[in-house]
PDB file of N, CA and C in Angstrom:
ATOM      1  N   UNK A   1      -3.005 -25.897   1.417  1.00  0.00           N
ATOM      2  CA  UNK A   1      -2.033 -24.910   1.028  1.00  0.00           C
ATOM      3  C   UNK A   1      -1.331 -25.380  -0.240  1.00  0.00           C
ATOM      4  N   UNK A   2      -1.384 -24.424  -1.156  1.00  0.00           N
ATOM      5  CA  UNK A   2      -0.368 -24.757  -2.240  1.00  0.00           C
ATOM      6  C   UNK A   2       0.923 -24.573  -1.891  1.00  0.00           C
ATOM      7  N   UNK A   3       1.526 -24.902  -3.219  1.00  0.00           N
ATOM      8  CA  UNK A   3       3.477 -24.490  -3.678  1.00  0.00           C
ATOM      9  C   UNK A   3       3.231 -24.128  -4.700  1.00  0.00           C
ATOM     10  N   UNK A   4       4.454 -22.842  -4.849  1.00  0.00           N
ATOM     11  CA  UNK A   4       4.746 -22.639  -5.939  1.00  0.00           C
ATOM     12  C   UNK A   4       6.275 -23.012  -6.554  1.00  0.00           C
ATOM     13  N   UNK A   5       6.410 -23.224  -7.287  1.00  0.00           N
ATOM     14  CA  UNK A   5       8.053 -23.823  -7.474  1.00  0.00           C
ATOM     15  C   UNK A   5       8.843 -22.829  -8.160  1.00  0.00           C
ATOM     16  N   UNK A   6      10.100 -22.061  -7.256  1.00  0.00           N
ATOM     17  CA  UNK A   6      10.240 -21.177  -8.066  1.00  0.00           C
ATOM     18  C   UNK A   6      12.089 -21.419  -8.357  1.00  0.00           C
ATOM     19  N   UNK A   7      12.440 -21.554  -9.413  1.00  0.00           N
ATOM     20  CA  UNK A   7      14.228 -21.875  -8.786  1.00  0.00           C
ATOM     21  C   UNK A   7      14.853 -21.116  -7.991  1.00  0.00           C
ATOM     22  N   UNK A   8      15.388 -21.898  -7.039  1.00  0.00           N
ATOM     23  CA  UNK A   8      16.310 -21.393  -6.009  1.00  0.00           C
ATOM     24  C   UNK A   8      16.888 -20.115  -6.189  1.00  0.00           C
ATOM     25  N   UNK A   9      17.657 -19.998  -7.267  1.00  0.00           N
ATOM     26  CA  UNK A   9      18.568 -18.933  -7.676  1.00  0.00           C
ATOM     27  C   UNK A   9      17.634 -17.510  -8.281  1.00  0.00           C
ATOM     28  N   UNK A  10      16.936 -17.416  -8.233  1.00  0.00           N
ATOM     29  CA  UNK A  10      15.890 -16.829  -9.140  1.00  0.00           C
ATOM     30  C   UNK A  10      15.377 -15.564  -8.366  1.00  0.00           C
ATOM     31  N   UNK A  11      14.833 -15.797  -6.903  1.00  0.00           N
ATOM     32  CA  UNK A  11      14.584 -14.329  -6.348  1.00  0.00           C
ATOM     33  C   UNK A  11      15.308 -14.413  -5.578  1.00  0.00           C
ATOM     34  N   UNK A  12      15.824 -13.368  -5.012  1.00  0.00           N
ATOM     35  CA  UNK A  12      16.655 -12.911  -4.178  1.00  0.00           C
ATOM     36  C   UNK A  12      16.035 -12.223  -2.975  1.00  0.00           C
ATOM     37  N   UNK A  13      16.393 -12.979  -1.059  1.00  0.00           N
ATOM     38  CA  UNK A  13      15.579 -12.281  -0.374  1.00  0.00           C
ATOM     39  C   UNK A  13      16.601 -12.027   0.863  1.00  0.00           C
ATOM     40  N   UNK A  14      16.146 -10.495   1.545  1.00  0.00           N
ATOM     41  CA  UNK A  14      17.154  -9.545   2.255  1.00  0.00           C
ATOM     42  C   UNK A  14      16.328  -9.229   3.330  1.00  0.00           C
ATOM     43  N   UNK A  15      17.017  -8.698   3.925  1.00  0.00           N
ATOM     44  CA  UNK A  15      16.289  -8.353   5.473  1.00  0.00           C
ATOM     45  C   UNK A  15      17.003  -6.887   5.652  1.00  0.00           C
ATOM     46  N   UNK A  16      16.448  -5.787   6.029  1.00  0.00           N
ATOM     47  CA  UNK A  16      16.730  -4.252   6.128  1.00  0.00           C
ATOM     48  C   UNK A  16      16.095  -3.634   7.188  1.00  0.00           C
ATOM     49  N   UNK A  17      17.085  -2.977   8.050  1.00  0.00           N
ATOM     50  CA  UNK A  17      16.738  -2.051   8.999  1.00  0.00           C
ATOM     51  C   UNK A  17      16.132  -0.832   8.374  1.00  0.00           C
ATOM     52  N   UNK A  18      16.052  -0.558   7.271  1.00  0.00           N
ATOM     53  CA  UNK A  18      15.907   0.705   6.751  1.00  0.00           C
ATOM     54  C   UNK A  18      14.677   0.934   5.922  1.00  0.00           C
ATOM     55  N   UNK A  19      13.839  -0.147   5.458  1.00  0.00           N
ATOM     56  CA  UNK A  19      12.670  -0.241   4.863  1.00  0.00           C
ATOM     57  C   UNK A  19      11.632  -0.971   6.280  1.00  0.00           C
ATOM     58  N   UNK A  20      10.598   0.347   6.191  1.00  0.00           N
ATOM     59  CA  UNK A  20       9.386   0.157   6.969  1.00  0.00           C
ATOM     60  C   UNK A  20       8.628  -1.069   6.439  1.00  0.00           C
ATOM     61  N   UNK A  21       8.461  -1.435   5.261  1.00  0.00           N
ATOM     62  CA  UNK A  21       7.555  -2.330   4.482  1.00  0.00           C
ATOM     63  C   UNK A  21       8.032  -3.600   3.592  1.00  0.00           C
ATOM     64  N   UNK A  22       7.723  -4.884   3.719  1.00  0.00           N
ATOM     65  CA  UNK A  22       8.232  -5.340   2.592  1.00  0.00           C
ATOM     66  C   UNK A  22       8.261  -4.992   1.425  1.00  0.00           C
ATOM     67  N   UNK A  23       8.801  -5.074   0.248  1.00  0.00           N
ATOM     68  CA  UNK A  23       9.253  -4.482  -1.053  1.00  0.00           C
ATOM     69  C   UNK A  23       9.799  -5.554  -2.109  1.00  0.00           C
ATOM     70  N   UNK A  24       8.761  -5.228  -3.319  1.00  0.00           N
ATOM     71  CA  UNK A  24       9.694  -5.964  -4.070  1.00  0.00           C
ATOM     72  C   UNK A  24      10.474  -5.251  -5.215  1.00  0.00           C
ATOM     73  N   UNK A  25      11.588  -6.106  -5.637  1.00  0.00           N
ATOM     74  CA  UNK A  25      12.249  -4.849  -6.538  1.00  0.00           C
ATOM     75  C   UNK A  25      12.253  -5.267  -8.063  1.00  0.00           C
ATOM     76  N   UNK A  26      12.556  -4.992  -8.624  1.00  0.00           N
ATOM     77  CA  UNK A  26      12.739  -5.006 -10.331  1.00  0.00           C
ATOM     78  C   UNK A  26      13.698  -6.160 -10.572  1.00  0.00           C
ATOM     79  N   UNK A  27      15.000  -6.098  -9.379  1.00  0.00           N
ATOM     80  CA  UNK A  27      15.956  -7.002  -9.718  1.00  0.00           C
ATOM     81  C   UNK A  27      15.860  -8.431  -9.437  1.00  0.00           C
ATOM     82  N   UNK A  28      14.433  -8.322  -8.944  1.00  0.00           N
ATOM     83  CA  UNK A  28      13.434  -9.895  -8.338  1.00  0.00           C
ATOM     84  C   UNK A  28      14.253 -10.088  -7.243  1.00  0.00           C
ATOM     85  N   UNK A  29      14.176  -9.214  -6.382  1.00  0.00           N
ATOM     86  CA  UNK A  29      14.386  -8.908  -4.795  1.00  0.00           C
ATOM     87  C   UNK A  29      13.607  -9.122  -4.198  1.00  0.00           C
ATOM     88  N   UNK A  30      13.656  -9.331  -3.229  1.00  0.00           N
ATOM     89  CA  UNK A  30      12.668  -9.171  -2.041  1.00  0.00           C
ATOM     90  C   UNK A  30      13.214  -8.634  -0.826  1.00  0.00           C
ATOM     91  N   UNK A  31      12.620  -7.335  -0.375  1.00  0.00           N
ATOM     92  CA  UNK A  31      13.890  -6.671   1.093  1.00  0.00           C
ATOM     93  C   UNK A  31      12.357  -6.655   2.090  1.00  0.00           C
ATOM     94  N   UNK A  32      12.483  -7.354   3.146  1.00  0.00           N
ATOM     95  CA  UNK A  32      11.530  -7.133   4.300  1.00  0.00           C
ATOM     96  C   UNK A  32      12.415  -6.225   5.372  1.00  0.00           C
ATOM     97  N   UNK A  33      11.461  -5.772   6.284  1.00  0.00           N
ATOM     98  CA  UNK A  33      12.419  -5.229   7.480  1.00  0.00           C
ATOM     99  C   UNK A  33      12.222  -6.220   8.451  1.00  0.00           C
ATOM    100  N   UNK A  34      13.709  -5.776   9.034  1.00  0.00           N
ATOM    101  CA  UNK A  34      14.349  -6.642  10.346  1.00  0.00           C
ATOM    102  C   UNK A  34      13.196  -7.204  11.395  1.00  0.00           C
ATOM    103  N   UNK A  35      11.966  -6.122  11.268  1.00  0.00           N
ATOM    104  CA  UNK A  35      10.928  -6.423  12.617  1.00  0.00           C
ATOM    105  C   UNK A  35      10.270  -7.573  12.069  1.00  0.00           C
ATOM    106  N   UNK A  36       9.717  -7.631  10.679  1.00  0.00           N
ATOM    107  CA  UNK A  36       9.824  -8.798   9.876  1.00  0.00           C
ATOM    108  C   UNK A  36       9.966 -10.700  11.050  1.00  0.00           C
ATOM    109  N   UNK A  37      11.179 -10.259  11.558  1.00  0.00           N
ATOM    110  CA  UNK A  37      11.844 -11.747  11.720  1.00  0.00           C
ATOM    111  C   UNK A  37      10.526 -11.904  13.274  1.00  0.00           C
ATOM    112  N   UNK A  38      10.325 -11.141  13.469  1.00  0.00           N
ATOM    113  CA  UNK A  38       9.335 -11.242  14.516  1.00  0.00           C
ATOM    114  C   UNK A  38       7.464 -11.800  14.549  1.00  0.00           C
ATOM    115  N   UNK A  39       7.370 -11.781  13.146  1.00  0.00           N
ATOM    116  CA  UNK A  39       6.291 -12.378  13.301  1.00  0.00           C
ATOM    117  C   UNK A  39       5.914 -13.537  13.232  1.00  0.00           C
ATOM    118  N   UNK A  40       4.963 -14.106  13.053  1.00  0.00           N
ATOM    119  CA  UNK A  40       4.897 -15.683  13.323  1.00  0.00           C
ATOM    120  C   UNK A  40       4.645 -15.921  12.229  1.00  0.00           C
ATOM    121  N   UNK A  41       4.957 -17.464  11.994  1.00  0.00           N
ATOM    122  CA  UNK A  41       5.559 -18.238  10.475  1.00  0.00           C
ATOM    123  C   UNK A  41       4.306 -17.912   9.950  1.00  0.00           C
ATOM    124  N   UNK A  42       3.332 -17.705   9.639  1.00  0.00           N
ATOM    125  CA  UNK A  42       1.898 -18.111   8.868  1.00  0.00           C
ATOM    126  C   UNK A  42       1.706 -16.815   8.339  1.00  0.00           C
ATOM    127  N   UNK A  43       2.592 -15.552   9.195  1.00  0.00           N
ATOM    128  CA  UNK A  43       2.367 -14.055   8.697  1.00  0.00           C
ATOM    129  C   UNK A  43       3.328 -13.995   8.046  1.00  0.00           C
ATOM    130  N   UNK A  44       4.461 -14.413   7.969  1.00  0.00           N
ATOM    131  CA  UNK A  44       5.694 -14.139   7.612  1.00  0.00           C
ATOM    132  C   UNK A  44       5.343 -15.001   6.032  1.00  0.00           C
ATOM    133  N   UNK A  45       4.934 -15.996   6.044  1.00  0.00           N
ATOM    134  CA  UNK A  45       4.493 -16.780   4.933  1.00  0.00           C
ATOM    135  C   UNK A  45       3.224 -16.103   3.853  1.00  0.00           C
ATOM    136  N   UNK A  46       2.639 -15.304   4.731  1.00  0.00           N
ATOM    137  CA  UNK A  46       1.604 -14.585   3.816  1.00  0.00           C
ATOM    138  C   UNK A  46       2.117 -13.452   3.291  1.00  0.00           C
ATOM    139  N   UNK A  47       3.388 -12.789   3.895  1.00  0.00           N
ATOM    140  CA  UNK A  47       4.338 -11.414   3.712  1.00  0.00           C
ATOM    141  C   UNK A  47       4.816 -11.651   2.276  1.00  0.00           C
ATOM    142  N   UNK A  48       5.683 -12.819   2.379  1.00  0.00           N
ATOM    143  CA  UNK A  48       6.306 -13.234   1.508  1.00  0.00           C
ATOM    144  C   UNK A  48       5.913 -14.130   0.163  1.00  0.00           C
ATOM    145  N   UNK A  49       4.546 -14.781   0.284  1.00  0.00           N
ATOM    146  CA  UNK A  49       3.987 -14.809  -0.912  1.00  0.00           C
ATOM    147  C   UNK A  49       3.427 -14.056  -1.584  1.00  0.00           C
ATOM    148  N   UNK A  50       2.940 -12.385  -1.213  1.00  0.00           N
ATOM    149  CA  UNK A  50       2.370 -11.571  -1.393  1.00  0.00           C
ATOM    150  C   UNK A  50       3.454 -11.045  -2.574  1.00  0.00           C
ATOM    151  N   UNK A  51       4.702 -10.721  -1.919  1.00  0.00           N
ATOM    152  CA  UNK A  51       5.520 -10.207  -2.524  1.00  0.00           C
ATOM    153  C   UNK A  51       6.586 -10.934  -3.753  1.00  0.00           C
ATOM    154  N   UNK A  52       6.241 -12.279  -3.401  1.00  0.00           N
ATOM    155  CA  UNK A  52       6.875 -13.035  -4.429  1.00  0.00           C
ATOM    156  C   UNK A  52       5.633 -13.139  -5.558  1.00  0.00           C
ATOM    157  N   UNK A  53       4.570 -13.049  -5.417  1.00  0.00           N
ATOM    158  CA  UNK A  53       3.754 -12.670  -6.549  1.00  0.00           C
ATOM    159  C   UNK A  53       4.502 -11.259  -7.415  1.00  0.00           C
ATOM    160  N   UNK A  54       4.328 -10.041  -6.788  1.00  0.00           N
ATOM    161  CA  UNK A  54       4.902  -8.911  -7.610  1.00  0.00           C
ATOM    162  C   UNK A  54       6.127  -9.256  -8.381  1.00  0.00           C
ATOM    163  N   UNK A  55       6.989 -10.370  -7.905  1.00  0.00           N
ATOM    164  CA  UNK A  55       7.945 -10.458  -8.641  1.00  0.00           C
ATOM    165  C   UNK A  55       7.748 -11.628  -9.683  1.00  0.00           C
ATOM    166  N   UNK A  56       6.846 -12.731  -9.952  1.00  0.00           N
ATOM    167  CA  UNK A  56       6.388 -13.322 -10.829  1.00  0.00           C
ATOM    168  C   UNK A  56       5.287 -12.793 -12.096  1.00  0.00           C
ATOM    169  N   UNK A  57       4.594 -11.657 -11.376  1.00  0.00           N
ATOM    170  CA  UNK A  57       3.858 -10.960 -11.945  1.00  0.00           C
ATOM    171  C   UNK A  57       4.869  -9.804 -12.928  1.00  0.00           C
ATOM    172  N   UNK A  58       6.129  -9.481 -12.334  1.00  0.00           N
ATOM    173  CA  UNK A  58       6.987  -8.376 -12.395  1.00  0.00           C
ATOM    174  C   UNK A  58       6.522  -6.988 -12.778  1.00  0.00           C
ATOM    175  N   UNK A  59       5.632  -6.608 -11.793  1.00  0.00           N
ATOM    176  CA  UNK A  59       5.115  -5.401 -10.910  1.00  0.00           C
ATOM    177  C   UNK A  59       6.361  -4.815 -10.414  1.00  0.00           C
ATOM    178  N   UNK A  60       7.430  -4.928 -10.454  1.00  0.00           N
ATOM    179  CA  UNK A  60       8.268  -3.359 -10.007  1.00  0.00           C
ATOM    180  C   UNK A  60       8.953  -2.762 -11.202  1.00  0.00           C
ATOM    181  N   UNK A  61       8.899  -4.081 -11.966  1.00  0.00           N
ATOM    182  CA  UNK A  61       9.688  -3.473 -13.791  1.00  0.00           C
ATOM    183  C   UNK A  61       8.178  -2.513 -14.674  1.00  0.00           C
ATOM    184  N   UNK A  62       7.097  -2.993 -14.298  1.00  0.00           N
ATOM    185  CA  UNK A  62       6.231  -2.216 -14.951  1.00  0.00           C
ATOM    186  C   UNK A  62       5.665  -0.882 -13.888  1.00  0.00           C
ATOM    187  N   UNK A  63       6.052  -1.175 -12.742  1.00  0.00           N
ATOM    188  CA  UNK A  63       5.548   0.578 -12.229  1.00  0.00           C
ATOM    189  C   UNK A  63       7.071   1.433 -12.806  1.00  0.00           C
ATOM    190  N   UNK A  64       8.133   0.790 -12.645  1.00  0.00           N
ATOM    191  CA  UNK A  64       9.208   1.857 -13.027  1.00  0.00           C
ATOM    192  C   UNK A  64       9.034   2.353 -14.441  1.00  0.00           C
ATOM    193  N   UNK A  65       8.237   1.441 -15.491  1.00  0.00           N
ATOM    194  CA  UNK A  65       8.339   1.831 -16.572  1.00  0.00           C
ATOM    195  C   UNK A  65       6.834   3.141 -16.282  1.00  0.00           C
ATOM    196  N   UNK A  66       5.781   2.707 -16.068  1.00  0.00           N
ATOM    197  CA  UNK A  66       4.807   3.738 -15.748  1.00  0.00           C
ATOM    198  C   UNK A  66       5.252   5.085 -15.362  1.00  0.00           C
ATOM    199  N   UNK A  67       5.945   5.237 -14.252  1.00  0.00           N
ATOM    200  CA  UNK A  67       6.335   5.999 -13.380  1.00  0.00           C
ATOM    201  C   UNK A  67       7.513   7.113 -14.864  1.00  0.00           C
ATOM    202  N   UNK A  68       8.229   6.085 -15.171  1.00  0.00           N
ATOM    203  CA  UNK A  68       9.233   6.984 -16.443  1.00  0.00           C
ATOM    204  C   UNK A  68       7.974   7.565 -17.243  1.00  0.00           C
ATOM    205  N   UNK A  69       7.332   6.913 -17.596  1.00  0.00           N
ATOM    206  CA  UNK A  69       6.536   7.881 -18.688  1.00  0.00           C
ATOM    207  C   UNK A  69       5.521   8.572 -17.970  1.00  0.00           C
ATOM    208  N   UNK A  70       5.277   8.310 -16.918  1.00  0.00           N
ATOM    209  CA  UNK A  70       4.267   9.640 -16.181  1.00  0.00           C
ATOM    210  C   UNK A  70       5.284  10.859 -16.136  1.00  0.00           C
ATOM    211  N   UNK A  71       6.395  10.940 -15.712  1.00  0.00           N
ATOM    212  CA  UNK A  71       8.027  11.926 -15.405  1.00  0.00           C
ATOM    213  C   UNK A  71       7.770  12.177 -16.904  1.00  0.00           C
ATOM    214  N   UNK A  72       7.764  11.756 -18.023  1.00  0.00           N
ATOM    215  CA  UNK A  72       8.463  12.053 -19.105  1.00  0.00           C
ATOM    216  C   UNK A  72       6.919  13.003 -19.857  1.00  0.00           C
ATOM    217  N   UNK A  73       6.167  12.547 -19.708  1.00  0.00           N
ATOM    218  CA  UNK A  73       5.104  12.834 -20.127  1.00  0.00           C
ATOM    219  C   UNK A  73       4.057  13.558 -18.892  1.00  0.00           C
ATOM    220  N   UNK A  74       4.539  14.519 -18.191  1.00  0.00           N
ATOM    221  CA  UNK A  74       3.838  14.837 -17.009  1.00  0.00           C
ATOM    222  C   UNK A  74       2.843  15.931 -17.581  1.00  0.00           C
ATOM    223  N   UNK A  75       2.929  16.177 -18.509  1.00  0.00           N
ATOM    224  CA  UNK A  75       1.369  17.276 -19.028  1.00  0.00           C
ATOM    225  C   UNK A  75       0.323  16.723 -18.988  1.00  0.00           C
ATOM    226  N   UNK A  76       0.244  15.233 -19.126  1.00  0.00           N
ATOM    227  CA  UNK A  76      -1.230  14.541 -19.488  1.00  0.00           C
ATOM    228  C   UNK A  76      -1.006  13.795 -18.497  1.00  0.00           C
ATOM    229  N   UNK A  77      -2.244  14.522 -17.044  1.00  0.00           N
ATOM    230  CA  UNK A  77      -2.595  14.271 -15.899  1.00  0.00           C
ATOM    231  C   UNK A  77      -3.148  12.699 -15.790  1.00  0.00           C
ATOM    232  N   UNK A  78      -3.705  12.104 -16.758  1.00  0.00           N
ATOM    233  CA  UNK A  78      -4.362  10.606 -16.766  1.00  0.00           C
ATOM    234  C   UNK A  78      -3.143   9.887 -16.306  1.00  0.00           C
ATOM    235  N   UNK A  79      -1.901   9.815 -16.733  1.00  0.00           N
ATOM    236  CA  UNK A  79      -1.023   8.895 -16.929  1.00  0.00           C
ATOM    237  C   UNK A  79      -0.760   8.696 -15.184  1.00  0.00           C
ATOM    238  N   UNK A  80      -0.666   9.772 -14.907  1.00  0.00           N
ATOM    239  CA  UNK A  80      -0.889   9.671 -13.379  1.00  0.00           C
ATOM    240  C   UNK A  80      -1.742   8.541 -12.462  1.00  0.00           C
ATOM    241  N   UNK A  81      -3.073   8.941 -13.357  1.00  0.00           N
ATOM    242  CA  UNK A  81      -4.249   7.844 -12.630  1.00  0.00           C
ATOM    243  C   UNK A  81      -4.032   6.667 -13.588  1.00  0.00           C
ATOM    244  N   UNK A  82      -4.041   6.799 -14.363  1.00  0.00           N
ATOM    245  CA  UNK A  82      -3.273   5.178 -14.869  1.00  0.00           C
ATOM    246  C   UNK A  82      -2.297   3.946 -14.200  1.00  0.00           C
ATOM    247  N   UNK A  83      -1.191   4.853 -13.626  1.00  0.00           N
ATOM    248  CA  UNK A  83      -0.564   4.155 -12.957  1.00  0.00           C
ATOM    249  C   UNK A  83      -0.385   4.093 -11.356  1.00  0.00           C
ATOM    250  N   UNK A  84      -1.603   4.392 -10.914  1.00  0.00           N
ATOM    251  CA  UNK A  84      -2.221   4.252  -9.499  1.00  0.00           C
ATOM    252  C   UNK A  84      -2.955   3.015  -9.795  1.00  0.00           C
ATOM    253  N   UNK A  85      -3.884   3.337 -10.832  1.00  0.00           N
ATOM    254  CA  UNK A  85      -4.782   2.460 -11.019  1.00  0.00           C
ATOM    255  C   UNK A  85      -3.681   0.832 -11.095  1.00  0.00           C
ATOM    256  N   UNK A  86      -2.914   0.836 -11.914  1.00  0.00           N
ATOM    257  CA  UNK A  86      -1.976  -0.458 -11.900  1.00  0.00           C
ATOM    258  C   UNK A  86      -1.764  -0.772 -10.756  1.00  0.00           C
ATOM    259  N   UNK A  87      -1.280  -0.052 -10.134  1.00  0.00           N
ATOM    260  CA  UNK A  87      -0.722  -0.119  -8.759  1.00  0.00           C
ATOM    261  C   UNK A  87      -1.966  -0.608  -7.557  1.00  0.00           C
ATOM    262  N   UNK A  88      -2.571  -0.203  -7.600  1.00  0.00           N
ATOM    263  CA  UNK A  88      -3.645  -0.619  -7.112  1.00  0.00           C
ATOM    264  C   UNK A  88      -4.535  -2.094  -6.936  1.00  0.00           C
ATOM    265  N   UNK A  89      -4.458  -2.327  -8.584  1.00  0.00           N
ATOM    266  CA  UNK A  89      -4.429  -3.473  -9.051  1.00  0.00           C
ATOM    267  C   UNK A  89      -3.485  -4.319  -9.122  1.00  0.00           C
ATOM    268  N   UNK A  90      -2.431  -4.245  -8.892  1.00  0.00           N
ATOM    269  CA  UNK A  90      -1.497  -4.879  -8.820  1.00  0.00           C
ATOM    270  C   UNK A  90      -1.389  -5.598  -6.928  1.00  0.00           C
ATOM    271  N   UNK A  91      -1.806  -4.802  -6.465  1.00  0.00           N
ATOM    272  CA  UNK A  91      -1.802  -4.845  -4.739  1.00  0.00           C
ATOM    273  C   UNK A  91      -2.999  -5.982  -4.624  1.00  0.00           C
ATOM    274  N   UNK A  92      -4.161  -5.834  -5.315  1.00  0.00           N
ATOM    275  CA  UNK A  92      -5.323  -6.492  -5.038  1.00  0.00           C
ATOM    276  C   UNK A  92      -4.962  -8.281  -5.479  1.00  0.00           C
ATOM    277  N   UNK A  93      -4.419  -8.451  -6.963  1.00  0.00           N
ATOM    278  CA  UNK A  93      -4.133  -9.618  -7.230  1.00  0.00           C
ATOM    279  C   UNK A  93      -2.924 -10.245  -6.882  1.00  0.00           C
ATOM    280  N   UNK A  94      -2.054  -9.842  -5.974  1.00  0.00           N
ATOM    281  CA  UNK A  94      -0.949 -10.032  -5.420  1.00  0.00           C
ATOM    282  C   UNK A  94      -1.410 -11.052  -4.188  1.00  0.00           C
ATOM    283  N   UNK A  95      -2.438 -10.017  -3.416  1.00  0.00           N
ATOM    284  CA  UNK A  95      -3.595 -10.526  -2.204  1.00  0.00           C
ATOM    285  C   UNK A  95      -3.850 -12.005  -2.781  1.00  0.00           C
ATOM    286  N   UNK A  96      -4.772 -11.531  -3.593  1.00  0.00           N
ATOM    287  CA  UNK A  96      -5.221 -12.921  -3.757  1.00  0.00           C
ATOM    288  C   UNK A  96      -4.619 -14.398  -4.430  1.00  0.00           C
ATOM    289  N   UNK A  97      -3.060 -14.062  -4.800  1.00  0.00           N
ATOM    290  CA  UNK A  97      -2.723 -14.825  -5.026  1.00  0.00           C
ATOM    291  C   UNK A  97      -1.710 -15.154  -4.076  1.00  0.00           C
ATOM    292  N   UNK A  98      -1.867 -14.684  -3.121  1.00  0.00           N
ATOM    293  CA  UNK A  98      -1.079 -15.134  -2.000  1.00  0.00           C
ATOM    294  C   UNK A  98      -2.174 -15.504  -0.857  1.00  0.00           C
ATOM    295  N   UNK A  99      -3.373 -15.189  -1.256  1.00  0.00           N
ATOM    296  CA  UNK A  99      -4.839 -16.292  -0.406  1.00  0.00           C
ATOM    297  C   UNK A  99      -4.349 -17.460  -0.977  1.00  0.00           C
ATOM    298  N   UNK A 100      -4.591 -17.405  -2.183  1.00  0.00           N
ATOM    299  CA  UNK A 100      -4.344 -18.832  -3.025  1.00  0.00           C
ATOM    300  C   UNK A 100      -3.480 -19.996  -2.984  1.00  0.00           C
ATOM    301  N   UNK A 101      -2.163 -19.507  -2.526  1.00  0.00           N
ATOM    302  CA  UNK A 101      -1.067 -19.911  -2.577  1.00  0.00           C
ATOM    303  C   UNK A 101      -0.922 -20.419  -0.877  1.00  0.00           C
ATOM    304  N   UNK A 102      -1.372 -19.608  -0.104  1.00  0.00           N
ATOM    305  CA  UNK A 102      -0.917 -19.734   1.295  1.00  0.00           C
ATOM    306  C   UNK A 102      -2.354 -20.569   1.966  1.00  0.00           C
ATOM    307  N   UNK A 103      -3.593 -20.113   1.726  1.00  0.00           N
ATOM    308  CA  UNK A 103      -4.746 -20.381   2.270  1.00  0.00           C
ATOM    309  C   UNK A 103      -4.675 -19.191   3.057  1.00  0.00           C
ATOM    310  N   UNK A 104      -4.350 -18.346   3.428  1.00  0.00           N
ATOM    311  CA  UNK A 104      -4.622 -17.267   4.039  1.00  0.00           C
ATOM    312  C   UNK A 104      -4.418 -15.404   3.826  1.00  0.00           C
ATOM    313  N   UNK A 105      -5.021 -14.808   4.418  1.00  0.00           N
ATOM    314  CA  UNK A 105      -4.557 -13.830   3.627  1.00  0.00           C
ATOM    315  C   UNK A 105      -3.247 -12.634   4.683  1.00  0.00           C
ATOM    316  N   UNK A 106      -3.137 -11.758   3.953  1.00  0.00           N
ATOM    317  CA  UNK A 106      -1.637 -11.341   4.219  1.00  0.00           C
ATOM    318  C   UNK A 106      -2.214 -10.270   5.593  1.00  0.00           C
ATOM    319  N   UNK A 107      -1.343 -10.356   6.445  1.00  0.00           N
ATOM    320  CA  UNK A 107      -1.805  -9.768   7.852  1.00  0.00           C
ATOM    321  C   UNK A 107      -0.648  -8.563   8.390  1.00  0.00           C
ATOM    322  N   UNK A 108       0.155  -8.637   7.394  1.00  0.00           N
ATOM    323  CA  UNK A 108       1.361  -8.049   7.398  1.00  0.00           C
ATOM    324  C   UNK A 108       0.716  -6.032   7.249  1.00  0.00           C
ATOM    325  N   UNK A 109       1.163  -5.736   8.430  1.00  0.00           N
ATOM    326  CA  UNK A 109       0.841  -3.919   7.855  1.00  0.00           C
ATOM    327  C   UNK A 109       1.871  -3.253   8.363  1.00  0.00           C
ATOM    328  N   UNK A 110       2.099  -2.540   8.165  1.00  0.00           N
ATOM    329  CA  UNK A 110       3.454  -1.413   8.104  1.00  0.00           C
ATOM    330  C   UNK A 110       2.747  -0.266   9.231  1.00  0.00           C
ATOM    331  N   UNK A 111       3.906  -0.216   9.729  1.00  0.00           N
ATOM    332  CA  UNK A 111       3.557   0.656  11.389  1.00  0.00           C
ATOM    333  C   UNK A 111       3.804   1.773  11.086  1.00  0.00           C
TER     334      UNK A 111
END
């Protein structure tokens, strides 16, 4: 198993009754839900490297920017599949860098 070294102060992580899914945010958040505290350390460890990738990668500052110019620019239907396609891709190398990081992969699914 690797480490990654990230400073202490640097992401920020929350626990929420109100989000079905872990999430990462723009403000280099991390909000899991409460059911979260229930799984066992090795899932909870694959949850959370998954998502601390998006925020090293900073995957929630570039879908918000996508997302503004798909809204701003909604005549030209591509921009749409453009930023699925990110998104998409963004989900896949997140995976694997949280195989990488953890030795395992993320087992975490949203009910």
């Amino acid at each position: 198993m690797a480490h990654v070294r990230v400073p202490q102060d640097s992401v920020r992580l929350t626990m929420s009754e109100r989000v079905g899914s872990p999430m990462a945010l723009a403000s280099r958040e991390i909000v899991v839900p409460a059911r979260a505290h229930g799984l066992a350390p090795r899932q909870q460890e694959a949850m959370l490297a998954h998502e601390l990738a998006h925020v090293l990668r900073r995957d929630p500052a570039w879908q918000v920017l996508a997302s503004v110019l798909e809204a701003a620019l909604f005549f030209q239907p591509l921009n749409r599949v453009a930023r699925r396609g990110m998104q998409e891709a963004a989900e896949e190398l997140c995976d694997d860098w949280a195989v990488r990081h953890t030795g395992s992969g993320c087992t975490w699914r949203a009910a």
